[in-house]
C-alpha atoms as a PDB file:
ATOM      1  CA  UNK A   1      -3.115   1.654 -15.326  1.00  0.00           C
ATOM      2  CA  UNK A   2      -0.460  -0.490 -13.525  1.00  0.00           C
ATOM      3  CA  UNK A   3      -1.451  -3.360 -11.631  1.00  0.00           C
ATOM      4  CA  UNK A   4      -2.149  -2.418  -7.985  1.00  0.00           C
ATOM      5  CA  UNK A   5      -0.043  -3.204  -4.816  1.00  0.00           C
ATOM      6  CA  UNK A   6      -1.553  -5.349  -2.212  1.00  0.00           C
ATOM      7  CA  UNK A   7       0.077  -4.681   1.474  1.00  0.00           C
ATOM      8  CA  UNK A   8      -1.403  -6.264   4.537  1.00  0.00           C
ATOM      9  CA  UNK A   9      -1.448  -4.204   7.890  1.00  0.00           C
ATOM     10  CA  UNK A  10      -1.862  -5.908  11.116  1.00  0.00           C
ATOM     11  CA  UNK A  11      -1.166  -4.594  14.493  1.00  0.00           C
ATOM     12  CA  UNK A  12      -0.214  -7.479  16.577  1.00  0.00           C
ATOM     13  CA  UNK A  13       0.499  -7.932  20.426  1.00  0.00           C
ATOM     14  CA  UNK A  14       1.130 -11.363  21.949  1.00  0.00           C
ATOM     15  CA  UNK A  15      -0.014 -13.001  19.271  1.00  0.00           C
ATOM     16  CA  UNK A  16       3.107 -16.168  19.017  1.00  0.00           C
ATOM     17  CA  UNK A  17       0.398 -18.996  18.394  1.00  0.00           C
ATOM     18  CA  UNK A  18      -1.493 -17.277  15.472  1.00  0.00           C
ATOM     19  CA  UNK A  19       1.735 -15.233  13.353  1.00  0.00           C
ATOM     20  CA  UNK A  20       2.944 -18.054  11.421  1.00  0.00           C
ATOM     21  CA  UNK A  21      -0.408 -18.843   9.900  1.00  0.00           C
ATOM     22  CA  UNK A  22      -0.850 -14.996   9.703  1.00  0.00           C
ATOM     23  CA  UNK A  23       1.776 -15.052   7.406  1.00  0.00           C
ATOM     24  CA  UNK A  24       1.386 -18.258   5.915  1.00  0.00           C
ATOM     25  CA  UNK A  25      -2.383 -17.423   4.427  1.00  0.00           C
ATOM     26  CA  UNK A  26      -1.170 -13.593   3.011  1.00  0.00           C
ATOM     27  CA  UNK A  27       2.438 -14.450   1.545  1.00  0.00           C
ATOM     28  CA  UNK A  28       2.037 -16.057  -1.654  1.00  0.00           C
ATOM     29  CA  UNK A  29      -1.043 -13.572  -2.501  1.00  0.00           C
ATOM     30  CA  UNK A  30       0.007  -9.862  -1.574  1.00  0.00           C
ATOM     31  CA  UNK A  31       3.401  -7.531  -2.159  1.00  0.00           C
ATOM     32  CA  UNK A  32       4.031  -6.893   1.364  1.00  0.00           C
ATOM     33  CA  UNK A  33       3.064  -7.844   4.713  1.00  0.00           C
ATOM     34  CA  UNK A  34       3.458  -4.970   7.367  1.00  0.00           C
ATOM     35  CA  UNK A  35       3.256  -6.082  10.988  1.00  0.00           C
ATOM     36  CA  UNK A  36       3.143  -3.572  13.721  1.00  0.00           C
ATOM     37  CA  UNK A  37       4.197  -4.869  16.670  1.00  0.00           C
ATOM     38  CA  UNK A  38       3.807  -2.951  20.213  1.00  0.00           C
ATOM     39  CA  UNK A  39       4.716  -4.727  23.159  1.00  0.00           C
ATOM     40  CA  UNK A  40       4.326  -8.496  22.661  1.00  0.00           C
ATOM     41  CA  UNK A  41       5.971 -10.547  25.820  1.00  0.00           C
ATOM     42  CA  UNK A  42       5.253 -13.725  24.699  1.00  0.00           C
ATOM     43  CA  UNK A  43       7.891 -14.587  22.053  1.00  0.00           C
ATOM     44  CA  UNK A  44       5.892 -12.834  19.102  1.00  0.00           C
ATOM     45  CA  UNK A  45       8.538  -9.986  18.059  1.00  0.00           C
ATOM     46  CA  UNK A  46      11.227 -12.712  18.513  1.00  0.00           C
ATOM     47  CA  UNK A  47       9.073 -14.924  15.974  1.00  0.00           C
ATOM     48  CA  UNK A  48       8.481 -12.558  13.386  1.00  0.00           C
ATOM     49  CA  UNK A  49      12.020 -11.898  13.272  1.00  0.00           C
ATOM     50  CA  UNK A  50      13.003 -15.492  12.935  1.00  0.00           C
ATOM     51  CA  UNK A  51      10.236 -16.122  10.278  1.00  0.00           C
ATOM     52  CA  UNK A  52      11.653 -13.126   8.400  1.00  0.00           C
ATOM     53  CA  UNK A  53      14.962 -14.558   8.095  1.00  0.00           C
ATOM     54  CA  UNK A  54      14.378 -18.078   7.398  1.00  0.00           C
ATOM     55  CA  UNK A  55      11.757 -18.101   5.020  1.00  0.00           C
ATOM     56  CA  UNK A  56      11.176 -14.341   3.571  1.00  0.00           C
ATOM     57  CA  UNK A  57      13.070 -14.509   0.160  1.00  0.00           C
ATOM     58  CA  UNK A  58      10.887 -11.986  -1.151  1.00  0.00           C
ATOM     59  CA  UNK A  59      11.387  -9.488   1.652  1.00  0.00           C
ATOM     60  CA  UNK A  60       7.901  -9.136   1.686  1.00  0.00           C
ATOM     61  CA  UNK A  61       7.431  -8.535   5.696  1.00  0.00           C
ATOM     62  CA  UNK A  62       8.183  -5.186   7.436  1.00  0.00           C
ATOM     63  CA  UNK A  63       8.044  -4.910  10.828  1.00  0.00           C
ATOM     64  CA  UNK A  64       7.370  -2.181  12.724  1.00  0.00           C
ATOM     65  CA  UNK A  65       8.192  -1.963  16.501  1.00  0.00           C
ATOM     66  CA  UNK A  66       6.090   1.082  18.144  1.00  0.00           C
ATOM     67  CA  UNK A  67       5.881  -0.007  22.012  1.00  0.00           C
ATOM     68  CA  UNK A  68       3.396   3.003  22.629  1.00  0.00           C
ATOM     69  CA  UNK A  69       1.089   2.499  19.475  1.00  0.00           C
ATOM     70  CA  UNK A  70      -2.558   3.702  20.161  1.00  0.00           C
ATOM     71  CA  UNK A  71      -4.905   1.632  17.561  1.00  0.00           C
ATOM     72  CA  UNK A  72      -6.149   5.449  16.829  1.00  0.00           C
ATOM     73  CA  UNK A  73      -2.571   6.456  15.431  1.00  0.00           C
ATOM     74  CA  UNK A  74      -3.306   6.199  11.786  1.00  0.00           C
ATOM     75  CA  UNK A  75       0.389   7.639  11.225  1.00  0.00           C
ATOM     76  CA  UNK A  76       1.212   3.662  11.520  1.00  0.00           C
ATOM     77  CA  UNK A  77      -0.387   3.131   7.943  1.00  0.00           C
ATOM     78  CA  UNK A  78       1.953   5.655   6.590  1.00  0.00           C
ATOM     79  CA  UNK A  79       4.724   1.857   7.209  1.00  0.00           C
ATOM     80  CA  UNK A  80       2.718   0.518   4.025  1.00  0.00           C
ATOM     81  CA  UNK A  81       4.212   1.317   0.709  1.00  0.00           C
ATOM     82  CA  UNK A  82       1.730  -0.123  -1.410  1.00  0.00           C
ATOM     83  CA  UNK A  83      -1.957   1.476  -3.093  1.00  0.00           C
ATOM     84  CA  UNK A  84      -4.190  -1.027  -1.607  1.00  0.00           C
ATOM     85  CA  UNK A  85      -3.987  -2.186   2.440  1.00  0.00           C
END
């Protein structure tokens, strides 16, 4: 058997003060880092997007921008492309 995938899946909203540790503590340890973002006014999507193109070599984060996400839409996970979330 192949060695598994890791992604990690977090839904995020107005979360600017915590992302960069977020991604800091994953990067270095998992495949891919999904983050679903739905409506953040405080700077987060902006954030994200400036981590991702600064610092992901890798292209390990995938964002996801879903303004109407309901926490119950488990279509969301379908963003992952990895065996083990």
């Amino acid at each position: 058997m192949a060695n598994p995938t890791v992604s990690v899946f977090t839904i995020m909203k107005d979360e600017v003060d915590i992302l960069g540790y977020s991604i800091m503590s994953f990067y270095d340890h998992v495949d891919e880092l999904v983050y679903l973002e739905h409506g953040s006014t405080d700077g987060t999507l902006e954030m994200i997007r400036y981590i991702k193109d600064k610092y992901d070599k890798e292209n390990k984060i995938k964002l996801l921008i879903e303004p109407d996400f309901d926490v119950m839409d488990i279509d969301a996970y379908e963003g992952a492309n990895n065996r083990v979330i």
